[in-house]
N, C-alpha and C. Protein backbone atom coordinates (compact mmCIF):
# COMPACT_ATOMS: atom_id res chain seq x y z
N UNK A 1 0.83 -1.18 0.00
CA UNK A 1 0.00 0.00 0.00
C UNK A 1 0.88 1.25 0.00
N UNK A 2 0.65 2.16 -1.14
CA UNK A 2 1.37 3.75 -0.67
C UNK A 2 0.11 4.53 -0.80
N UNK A 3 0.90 5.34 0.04
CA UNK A 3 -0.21 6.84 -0.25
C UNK A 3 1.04 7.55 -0.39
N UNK A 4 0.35 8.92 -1.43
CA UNK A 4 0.98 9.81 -1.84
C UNK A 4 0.42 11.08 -1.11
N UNK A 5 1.45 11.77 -0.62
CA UNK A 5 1.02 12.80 0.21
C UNK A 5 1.24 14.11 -0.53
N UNK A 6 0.10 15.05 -1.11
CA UNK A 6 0.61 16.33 -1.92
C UNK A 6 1.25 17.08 -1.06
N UNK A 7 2.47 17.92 -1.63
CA UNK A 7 3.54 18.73 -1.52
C UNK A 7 3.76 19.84 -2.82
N UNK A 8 3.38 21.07 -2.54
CA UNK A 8 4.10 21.78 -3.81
C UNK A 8 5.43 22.36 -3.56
N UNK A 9 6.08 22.34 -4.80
CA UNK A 9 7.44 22.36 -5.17
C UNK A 9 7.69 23.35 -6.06
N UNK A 10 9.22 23.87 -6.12
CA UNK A 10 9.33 24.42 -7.29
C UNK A 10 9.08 24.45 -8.66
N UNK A 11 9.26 22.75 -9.14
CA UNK A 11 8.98 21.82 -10.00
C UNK A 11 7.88 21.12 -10.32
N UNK A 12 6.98 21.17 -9.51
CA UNK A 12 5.27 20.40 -9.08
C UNK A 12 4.62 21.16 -8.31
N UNK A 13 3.05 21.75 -8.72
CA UNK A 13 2.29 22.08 -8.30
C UNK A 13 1.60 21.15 -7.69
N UNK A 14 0.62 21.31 -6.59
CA UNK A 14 -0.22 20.08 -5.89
C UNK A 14 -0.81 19.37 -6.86
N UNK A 15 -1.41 19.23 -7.78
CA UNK A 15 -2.40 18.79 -8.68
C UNK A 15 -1.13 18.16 -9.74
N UNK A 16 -0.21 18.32 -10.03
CA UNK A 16 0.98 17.86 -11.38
C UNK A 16 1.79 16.93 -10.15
N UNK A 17 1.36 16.82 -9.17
CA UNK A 17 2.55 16.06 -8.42
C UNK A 17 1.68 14.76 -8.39
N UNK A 18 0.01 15.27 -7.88
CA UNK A 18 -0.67 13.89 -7.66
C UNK A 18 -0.85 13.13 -9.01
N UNK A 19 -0.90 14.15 -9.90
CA UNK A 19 -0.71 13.65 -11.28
C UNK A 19 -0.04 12.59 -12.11
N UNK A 20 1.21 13.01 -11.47
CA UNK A 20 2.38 12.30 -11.56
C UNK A 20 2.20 10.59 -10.43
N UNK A 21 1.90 11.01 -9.41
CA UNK A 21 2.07 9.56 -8.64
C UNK A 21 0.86 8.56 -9.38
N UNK A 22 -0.45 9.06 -9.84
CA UNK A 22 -1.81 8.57 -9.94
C UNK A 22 -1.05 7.74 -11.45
N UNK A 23 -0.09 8.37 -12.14
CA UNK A 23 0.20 7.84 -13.39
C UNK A 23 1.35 6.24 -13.25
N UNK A 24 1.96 6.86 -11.91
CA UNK A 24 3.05 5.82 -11.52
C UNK A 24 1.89 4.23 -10.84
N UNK A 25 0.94 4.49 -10.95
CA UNK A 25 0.00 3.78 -10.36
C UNK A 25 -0.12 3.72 -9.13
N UNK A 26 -0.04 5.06 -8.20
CA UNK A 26 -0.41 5.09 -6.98
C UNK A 26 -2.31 5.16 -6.99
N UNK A 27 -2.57 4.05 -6.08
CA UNK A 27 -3.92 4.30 -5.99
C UNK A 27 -4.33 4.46 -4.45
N UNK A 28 -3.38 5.80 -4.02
CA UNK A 28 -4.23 6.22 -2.45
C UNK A 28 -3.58 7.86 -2.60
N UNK A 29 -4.05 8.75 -2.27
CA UNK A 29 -3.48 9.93 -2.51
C UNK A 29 -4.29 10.78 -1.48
N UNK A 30 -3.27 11.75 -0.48
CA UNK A 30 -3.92 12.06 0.59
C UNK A 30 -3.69 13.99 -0.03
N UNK A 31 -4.75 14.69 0.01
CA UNK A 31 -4.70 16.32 -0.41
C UNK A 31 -4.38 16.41 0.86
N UNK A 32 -2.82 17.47 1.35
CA UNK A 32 -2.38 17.75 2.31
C UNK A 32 -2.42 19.23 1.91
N UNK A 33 -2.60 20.20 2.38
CA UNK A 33 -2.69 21.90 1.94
C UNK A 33 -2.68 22.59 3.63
N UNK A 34 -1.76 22.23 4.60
CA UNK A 34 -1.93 23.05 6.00
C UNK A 34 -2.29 24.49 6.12
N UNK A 35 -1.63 24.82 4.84
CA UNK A 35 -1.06 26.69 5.02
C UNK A 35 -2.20 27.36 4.28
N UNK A 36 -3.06 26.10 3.34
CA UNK A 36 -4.24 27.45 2.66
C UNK A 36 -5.42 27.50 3.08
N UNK A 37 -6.24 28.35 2.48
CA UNK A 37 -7.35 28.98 3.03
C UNK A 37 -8.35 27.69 2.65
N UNK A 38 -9.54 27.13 3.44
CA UNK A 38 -10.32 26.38 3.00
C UNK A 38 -11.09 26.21 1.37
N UNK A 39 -10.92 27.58 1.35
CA UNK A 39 -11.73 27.65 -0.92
C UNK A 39 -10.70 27.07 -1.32
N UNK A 40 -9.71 27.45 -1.14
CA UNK A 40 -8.26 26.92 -2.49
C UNK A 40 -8.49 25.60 -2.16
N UNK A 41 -8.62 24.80 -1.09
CA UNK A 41 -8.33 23.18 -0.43
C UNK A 41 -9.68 22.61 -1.55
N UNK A 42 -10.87 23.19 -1.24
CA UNK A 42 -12.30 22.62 -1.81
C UNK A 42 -12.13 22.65 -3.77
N UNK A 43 -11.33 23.88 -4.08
CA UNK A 43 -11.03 24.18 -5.09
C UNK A 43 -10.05 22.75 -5.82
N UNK A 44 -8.72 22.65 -4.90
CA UNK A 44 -7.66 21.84 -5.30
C UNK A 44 -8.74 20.09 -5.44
N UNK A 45 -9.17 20.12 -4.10
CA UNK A 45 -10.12 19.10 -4.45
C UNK A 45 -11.26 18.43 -5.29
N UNK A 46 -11.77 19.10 -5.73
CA UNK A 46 -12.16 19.65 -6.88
C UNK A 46 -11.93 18.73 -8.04
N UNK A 47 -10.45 19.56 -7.95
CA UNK A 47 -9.40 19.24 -9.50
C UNK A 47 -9.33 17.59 -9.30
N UNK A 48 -8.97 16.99 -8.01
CA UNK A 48 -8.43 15.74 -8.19
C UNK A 48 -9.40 14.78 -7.90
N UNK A 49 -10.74 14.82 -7.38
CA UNK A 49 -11.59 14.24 -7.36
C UNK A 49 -11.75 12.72 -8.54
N UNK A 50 -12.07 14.25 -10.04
CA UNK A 50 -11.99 13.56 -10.89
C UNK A 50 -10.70 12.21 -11.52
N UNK A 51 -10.01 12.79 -11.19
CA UNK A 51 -8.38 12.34 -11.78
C UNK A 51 -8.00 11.30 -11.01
N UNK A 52 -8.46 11.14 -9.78
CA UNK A 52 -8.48 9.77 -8.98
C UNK A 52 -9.44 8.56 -9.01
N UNK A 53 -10.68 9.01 -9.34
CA UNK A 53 -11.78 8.11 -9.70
C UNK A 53 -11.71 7.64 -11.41
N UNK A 54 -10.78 8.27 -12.39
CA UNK A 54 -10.31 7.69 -13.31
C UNK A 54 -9.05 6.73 -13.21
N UNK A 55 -8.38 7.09 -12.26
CA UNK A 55 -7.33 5.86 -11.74
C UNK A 55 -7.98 4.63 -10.88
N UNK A 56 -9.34 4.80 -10.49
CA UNK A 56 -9.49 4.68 -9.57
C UNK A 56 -8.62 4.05 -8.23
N UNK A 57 -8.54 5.40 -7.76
CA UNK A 57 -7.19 5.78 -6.39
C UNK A 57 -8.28 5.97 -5.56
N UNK A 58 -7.86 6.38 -4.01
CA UNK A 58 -8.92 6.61 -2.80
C UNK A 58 -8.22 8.16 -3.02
N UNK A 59 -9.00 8.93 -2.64
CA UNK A 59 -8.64 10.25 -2.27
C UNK A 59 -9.16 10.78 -0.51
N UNK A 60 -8.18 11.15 0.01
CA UNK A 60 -8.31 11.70 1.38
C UNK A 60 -7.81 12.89 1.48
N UNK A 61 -8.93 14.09 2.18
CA UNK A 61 -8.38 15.19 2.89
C UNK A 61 -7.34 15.08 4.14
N UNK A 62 -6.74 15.64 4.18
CA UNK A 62 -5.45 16.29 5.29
C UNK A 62 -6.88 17.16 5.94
N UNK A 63 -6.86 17.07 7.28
CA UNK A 63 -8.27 17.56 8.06
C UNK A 63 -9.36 17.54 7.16
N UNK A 64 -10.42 18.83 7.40
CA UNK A 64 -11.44 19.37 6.53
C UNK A 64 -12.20 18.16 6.79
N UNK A 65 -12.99 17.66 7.61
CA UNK A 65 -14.21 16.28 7.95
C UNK A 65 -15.01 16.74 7.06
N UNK A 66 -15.81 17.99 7.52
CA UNK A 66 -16.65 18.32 7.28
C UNK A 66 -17.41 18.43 5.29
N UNK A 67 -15.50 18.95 5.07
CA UNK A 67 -15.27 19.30 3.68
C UNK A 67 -15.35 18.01 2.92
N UNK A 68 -14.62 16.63 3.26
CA UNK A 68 -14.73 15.42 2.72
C UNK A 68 -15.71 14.75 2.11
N UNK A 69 -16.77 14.97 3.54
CA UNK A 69 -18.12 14.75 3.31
C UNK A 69 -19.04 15.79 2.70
N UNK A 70 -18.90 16.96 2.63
CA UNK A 70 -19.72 17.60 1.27
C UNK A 70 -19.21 17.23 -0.07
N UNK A 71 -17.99 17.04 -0.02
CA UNK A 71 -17.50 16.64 -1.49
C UNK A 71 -17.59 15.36 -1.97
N UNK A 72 -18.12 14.73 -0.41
CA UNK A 72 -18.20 13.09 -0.85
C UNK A 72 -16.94 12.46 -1.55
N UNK A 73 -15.65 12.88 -1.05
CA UNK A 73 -14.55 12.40 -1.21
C UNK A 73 -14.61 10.54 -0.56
N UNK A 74 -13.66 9.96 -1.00
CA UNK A 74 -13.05 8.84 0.44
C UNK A 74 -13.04 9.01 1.41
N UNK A 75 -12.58 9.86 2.38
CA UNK A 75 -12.29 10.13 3.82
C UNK A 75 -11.47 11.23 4.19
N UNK A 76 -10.98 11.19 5.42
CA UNK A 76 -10.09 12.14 5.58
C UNK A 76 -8.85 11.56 6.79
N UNK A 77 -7.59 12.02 6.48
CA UNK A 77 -6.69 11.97 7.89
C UNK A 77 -6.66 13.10 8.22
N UNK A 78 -6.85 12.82 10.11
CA UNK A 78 -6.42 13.43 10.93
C UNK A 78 -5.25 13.61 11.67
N UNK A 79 -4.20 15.09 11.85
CA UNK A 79 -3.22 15.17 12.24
C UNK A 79 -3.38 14.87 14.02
N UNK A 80 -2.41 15.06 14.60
CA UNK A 80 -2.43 15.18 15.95
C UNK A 80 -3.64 16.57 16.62
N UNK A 81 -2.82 17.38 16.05
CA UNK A 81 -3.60 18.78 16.35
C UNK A 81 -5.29 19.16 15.67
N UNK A 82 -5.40 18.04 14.94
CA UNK A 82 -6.48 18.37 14.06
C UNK A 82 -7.77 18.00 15.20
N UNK A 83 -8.88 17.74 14.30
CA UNK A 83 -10.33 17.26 15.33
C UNK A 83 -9.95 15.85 15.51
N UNK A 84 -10.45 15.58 17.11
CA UNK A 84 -10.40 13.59 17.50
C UNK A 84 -10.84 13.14 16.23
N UNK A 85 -10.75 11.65 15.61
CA UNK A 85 -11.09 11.06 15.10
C UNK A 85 -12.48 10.43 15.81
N UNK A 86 -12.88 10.05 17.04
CA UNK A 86 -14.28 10.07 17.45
C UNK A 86 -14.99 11.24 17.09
N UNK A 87 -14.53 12.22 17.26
CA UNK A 87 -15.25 13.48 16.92
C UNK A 87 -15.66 13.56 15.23
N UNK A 88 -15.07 13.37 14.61
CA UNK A 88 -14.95 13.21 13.21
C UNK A 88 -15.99 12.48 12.90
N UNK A 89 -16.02 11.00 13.02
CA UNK A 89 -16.71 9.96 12.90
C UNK A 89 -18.24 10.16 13.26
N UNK A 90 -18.45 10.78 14.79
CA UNK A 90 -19.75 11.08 14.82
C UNK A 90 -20.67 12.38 14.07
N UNK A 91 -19.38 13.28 13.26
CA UNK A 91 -20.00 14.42 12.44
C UNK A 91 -20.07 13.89 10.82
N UNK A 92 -19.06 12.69 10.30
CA UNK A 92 -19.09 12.58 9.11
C UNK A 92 -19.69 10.47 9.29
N UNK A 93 -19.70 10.08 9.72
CA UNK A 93 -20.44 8.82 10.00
C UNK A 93 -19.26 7.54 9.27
N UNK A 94 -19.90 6.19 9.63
CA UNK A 94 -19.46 5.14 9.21
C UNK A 94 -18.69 5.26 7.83
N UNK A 95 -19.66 5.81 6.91
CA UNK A 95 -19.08 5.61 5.05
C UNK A 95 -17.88 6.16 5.32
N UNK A 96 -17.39 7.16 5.50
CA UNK A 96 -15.73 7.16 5.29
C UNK A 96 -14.79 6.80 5.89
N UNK A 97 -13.69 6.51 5.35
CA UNK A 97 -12.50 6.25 5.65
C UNK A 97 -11.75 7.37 6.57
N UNK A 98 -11.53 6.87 7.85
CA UNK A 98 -10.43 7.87 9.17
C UNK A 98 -9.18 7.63 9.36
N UNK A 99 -8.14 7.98 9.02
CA UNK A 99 -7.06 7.78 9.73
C UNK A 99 -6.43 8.85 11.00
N UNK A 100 -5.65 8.17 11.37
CA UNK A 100 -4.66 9.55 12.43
C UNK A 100 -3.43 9.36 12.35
N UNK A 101 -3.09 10.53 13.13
CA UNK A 101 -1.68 9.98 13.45
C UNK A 101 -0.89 10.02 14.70
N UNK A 102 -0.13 9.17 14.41
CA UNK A 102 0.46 8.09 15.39
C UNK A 102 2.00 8.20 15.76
N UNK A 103 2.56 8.73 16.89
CA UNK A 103 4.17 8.75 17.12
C UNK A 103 4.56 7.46 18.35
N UNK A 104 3.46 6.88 18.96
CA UNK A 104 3.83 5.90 19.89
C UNK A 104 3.16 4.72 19.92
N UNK A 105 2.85 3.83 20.64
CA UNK A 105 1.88 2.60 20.81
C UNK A 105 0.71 3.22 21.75
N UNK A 106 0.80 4.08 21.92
CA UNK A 106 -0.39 4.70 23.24
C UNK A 106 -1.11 5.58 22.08
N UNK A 107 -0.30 6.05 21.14
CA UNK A 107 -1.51 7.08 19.93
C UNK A 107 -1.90 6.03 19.30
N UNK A 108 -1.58 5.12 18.58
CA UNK A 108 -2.14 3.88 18.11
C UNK A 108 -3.57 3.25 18.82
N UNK A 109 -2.74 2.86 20.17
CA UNK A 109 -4.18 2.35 20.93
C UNK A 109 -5.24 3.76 21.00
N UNK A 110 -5.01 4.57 21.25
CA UNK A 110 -5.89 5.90 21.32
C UNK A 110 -6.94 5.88 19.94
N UNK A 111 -5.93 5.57 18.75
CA UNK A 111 -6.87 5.90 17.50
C UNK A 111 -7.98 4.47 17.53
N UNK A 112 -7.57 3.63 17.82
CA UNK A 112 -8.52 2.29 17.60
C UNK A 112 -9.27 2.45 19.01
N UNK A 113 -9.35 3.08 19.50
CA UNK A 113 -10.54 3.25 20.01
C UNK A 113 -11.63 4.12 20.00
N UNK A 114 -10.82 5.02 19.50
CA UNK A 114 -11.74 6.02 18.42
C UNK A 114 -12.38 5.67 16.92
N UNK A 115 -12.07 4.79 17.08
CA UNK A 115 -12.62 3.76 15.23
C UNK A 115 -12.08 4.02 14.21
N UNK A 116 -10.86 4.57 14.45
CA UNK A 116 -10.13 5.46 13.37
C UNK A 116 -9.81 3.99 11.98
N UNK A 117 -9.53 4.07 10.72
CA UNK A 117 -9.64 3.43 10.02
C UNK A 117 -8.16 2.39 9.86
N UNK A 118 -7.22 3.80 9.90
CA UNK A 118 -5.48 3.24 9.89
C UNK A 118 -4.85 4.49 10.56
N UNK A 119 -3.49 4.18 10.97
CA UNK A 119 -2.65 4.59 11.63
C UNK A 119 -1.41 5.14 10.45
N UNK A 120 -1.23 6.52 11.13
CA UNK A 120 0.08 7.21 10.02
C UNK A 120 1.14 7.74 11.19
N UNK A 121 1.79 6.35 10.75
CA UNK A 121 2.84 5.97 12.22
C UNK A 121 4.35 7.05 11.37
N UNK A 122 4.54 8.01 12.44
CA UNK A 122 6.39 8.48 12.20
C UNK A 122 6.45 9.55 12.63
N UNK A 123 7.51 10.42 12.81
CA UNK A 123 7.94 9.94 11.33
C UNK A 123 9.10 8.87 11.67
N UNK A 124 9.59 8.51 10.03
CA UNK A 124 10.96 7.65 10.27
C UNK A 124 12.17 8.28 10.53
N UNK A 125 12.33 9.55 9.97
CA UNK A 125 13.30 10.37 9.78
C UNK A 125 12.65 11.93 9.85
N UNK A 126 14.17 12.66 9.82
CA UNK A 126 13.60 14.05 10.13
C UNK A 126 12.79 14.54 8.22
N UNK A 127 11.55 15.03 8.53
CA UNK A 127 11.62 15.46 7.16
C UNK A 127 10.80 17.03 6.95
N UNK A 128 11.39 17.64 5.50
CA UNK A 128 11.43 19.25 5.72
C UNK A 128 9.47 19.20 5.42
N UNK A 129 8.87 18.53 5.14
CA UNK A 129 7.20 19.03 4.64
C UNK A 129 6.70 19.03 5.64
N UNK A 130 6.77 18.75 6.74
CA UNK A 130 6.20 18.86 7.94
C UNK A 130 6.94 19.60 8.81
N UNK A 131 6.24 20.50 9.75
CA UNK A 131 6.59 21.38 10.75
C UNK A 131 5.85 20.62 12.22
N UNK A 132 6.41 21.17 13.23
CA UNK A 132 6.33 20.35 14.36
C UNK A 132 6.53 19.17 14.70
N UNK A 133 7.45 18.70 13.95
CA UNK A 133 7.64 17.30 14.02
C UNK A 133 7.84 16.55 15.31
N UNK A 134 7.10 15.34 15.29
CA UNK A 134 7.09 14.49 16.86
C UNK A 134 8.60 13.88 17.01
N UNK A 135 8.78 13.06 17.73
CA UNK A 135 10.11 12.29 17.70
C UNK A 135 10.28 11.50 16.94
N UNK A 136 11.57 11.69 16.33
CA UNK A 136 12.13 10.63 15.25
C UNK A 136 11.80 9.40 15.76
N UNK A 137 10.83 8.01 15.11
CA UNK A 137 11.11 6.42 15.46
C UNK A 137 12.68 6.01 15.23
N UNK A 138 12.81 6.19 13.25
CA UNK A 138 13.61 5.27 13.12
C UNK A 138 13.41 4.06 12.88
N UNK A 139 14.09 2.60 12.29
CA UNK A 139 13.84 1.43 11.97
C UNK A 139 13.38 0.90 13.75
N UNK A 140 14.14 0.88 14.97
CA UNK A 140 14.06 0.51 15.99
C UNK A 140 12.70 0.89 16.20
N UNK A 141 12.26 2.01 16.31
CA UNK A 141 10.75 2.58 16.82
C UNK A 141 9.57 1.33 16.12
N UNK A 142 9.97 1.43 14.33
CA UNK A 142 8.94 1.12 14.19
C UNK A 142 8.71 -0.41 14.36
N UNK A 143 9.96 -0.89 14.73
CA UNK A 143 10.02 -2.67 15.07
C UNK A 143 9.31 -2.90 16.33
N UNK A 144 9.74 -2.01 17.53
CA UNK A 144 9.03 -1.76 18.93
C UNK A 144 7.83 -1.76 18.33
N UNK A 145 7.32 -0.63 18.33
CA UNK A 145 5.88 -0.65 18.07
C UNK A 145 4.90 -1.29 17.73
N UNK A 146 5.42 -1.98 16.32
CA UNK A 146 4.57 -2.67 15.57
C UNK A 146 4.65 -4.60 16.67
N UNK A 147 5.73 -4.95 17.48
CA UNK A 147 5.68 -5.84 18.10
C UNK A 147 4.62 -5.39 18.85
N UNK A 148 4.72 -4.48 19.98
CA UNK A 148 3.25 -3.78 20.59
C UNK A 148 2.13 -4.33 20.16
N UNK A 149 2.02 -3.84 18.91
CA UNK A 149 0.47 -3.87 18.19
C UNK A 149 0.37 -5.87 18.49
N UNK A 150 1.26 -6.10 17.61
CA UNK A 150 1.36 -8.11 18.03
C UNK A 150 1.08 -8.40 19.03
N UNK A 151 1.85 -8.29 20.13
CA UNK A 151 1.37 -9.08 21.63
C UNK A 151 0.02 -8.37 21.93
N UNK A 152 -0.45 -6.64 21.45
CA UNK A 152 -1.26 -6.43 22.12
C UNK A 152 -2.90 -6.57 21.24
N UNK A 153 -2.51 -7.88 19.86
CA UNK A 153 -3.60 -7.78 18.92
C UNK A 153 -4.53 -6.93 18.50
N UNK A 154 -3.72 -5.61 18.29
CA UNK A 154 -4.42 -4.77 17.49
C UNK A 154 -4.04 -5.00 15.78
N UNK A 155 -5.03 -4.58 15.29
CA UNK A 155 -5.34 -5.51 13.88
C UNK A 155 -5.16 -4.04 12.17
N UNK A 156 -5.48 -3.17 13.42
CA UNK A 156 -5.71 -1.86 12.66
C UNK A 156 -4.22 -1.67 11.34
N UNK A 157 -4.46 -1.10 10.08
CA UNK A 157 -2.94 -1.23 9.50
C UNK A 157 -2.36 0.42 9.41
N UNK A 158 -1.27 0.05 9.34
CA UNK A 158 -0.18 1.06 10.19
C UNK A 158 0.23 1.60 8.73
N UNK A 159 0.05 2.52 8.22
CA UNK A 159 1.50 3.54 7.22
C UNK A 159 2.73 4.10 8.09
N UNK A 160 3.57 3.32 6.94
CA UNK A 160 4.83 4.68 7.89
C UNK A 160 4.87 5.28 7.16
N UNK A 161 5.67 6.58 7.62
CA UNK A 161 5.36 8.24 6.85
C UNK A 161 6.62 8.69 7.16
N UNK A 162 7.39 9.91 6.93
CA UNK A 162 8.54 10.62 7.52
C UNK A 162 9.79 10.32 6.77
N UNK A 163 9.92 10.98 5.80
CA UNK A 163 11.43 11.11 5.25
C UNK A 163 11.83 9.89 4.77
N UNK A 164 10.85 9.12 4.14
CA UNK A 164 10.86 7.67 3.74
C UNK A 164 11.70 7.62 2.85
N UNK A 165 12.93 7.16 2.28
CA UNK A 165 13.50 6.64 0.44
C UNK A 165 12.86 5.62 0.58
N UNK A 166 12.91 4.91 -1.25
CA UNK A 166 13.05 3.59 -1.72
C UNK A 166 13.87 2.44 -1.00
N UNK A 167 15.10 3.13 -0.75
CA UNK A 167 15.70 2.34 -0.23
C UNK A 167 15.50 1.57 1.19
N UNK A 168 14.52 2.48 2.36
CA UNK A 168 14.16 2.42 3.37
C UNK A 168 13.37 1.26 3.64
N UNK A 169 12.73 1.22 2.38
CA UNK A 169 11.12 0.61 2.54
C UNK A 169 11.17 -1.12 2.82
N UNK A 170 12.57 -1.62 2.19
CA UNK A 170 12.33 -3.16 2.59
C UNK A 170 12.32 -3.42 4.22
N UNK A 171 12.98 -2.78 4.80
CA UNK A 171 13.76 -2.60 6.23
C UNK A 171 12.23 -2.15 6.73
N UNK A 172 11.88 -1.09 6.64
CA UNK A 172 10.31 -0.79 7.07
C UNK A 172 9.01 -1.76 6.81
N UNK A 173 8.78 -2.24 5.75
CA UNK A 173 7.92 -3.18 5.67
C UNK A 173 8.38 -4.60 6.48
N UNK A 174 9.31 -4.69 6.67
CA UNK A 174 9.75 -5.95 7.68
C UNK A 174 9.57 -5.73 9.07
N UNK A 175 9.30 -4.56 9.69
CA UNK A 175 8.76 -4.83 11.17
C UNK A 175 7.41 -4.56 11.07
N UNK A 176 6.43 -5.08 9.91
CA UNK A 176 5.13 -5.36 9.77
C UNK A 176 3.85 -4.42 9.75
N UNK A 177 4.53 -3.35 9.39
CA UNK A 177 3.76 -2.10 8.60
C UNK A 177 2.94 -2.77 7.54
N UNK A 178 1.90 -2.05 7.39
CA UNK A 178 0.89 -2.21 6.31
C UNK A 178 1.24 -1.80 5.12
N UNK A 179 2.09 -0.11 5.32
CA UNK A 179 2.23 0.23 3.65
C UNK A 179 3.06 1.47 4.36
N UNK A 180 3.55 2.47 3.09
CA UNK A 180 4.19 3.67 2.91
C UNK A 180 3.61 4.63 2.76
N UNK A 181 4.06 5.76 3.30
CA UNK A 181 3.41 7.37 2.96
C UNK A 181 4.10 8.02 2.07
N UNK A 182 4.67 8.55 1.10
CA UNK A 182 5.68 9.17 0.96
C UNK A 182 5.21 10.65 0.02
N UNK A 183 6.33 11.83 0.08
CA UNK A 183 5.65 12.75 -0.74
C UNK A 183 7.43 13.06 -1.35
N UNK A 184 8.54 13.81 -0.59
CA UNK A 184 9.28 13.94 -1.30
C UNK A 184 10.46 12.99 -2.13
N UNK A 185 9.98 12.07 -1.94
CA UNK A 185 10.83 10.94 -2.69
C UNK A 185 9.85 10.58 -3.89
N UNK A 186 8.88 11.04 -4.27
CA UNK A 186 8.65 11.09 -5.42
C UNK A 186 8.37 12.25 -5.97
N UNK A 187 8.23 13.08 -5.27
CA UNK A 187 8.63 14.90 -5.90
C UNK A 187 9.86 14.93 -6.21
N UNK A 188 11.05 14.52 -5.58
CA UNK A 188 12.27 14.56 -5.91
C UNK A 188 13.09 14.07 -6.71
N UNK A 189 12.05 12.96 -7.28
CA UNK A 189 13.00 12.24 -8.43
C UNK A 189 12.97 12.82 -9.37
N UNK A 190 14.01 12.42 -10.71
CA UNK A 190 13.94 13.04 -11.94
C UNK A 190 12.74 12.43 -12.47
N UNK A 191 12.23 11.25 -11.97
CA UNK A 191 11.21 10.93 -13.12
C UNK A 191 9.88 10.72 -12.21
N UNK A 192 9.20 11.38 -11.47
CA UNK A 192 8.47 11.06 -10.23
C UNK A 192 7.48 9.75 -10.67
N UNK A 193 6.97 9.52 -12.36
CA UNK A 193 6.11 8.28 -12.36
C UNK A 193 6.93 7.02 -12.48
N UNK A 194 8.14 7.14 -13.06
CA UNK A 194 8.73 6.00 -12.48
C UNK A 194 9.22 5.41 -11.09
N UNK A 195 9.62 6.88 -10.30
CA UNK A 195 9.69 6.04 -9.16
C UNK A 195 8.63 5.83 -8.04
N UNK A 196 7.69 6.35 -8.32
CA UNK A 196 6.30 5.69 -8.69
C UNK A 196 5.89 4.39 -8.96
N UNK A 197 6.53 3.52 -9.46
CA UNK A 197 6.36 2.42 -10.12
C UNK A 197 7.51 1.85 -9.87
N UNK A 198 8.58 1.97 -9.33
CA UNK A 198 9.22 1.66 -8.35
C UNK A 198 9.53 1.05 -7.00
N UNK A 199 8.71 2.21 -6.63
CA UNK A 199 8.40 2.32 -5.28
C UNK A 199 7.28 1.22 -5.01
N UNK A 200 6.15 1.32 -6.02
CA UNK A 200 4.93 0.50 -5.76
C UNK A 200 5.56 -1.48 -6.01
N UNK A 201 6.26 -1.46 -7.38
CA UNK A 201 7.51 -2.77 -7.20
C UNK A 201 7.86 -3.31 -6.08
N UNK A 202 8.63 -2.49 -5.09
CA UNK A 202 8.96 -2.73 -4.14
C UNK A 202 7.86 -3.68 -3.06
N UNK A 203 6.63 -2.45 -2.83
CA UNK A 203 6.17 -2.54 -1.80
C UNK A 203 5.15 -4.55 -2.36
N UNK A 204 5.22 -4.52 -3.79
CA UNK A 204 4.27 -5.89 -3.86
C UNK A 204 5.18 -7.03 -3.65
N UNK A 205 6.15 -6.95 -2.82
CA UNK A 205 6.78 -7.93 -2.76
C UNK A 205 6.66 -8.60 -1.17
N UNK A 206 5.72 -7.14 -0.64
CA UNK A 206 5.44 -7.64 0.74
C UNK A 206 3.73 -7.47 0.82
N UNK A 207 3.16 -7.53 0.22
CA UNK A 207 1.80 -8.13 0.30
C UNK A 207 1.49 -9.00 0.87
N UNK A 208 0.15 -8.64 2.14
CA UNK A 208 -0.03 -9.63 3.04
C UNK A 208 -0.96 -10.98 2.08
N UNK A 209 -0.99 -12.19 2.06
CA UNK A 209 -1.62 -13.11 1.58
C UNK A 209 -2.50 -13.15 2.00
């Protein structure tokens, strides 16, 4: 599983970046926009609505519950700082998809009891698209943790997120993560739909049976 997290760039606008991953055959793509005004977010959303339901990809808001569900998007993730995911759930209901996010085994257990859908566990590393960043895991964090979830049979599936490479991802999918988040490792490549298709290579080699 990846999700593609929008980031604009010098080189990629939000909409030419998701563009780019939706072509590499990413089919999960989360609209992340912290810094703009709610019209531009409903606006950007808008644009990719369409362009994901021709891939057919899931599309998720970065906050905006409320906004998801007028647009009748997929769902939405919730940051730390954003609205509870119980809170969410009882304003936008069962049909969509919730995630949160997650820096320990105590935010994990927190989100599954809030009914949250999946967990956006990290980061792994320090990375520049996010501000306020929680504590670095690292490969160790996310091996701890995800043992946690084992002895403590939680079932819920985990993304890791945070300054992810290609290269990272075998080492990460082996302490039993569900899937990848990533945004500047495929903004950053020279060819973002190939490593796109890359990246997605990788990850089908650990598909749960």
């Amino acid at each position: 599983m990846l999700q593609f997290i929008t980031h604009q760039t010098l080189r990629f606008g939000i909409v030419e970046g998701a563009v780019a991953a939706l072509n590499g055959g990413c089919k999960w793509i989360q609209l992340r926009m912290k810094e703009a005004p709610l019209d531009e977010v409903e606006k950007t959303a808008r644009q990719l609505i369409p362009l994901c339901k021709e891939h057919e990809a899931i599309l998720v808001l970065d906050d905006y519950p409320q906004l998801a569900a007028d647009l009748d998007v997929d769902g939405v993730h919730l940051g730390k700082l954003d609205m509870p995911v119980s809170e969410a759930r009882l304003l936008i209901g069962e049909k969509y998809i919730i995630g949160g996010t997650a820096n320990t085994f105590d935010d994990i257990q927190n989100l599954v009891r809030q009914d949250a859908d999946y967990v956006g566990l990290g980061p792994f590393r320090y990375t520049e698209t996010k501000k306020n960043l929680s504590p670095i895991l690292g490969l160790e964090g996310y091996a701890r943790i995800m043992q946690q979830c084992r002895e403590n049979k939680l079932k819920i599936p985990v993304v890791a997120i945070g300054g992810i490479t290609a290269d990272d991802i075998p080492s990460i999918m082996e302490t039993g993560v569900s899937g990848i988040a990533l945004s500047g490792t495929i903004l950053q490549a020279e060819d973002p739909e190939a490593e796109t298709r890359k990246i997605i290579d990788i990850l089908n080699q650990y598909r749960k049976a």
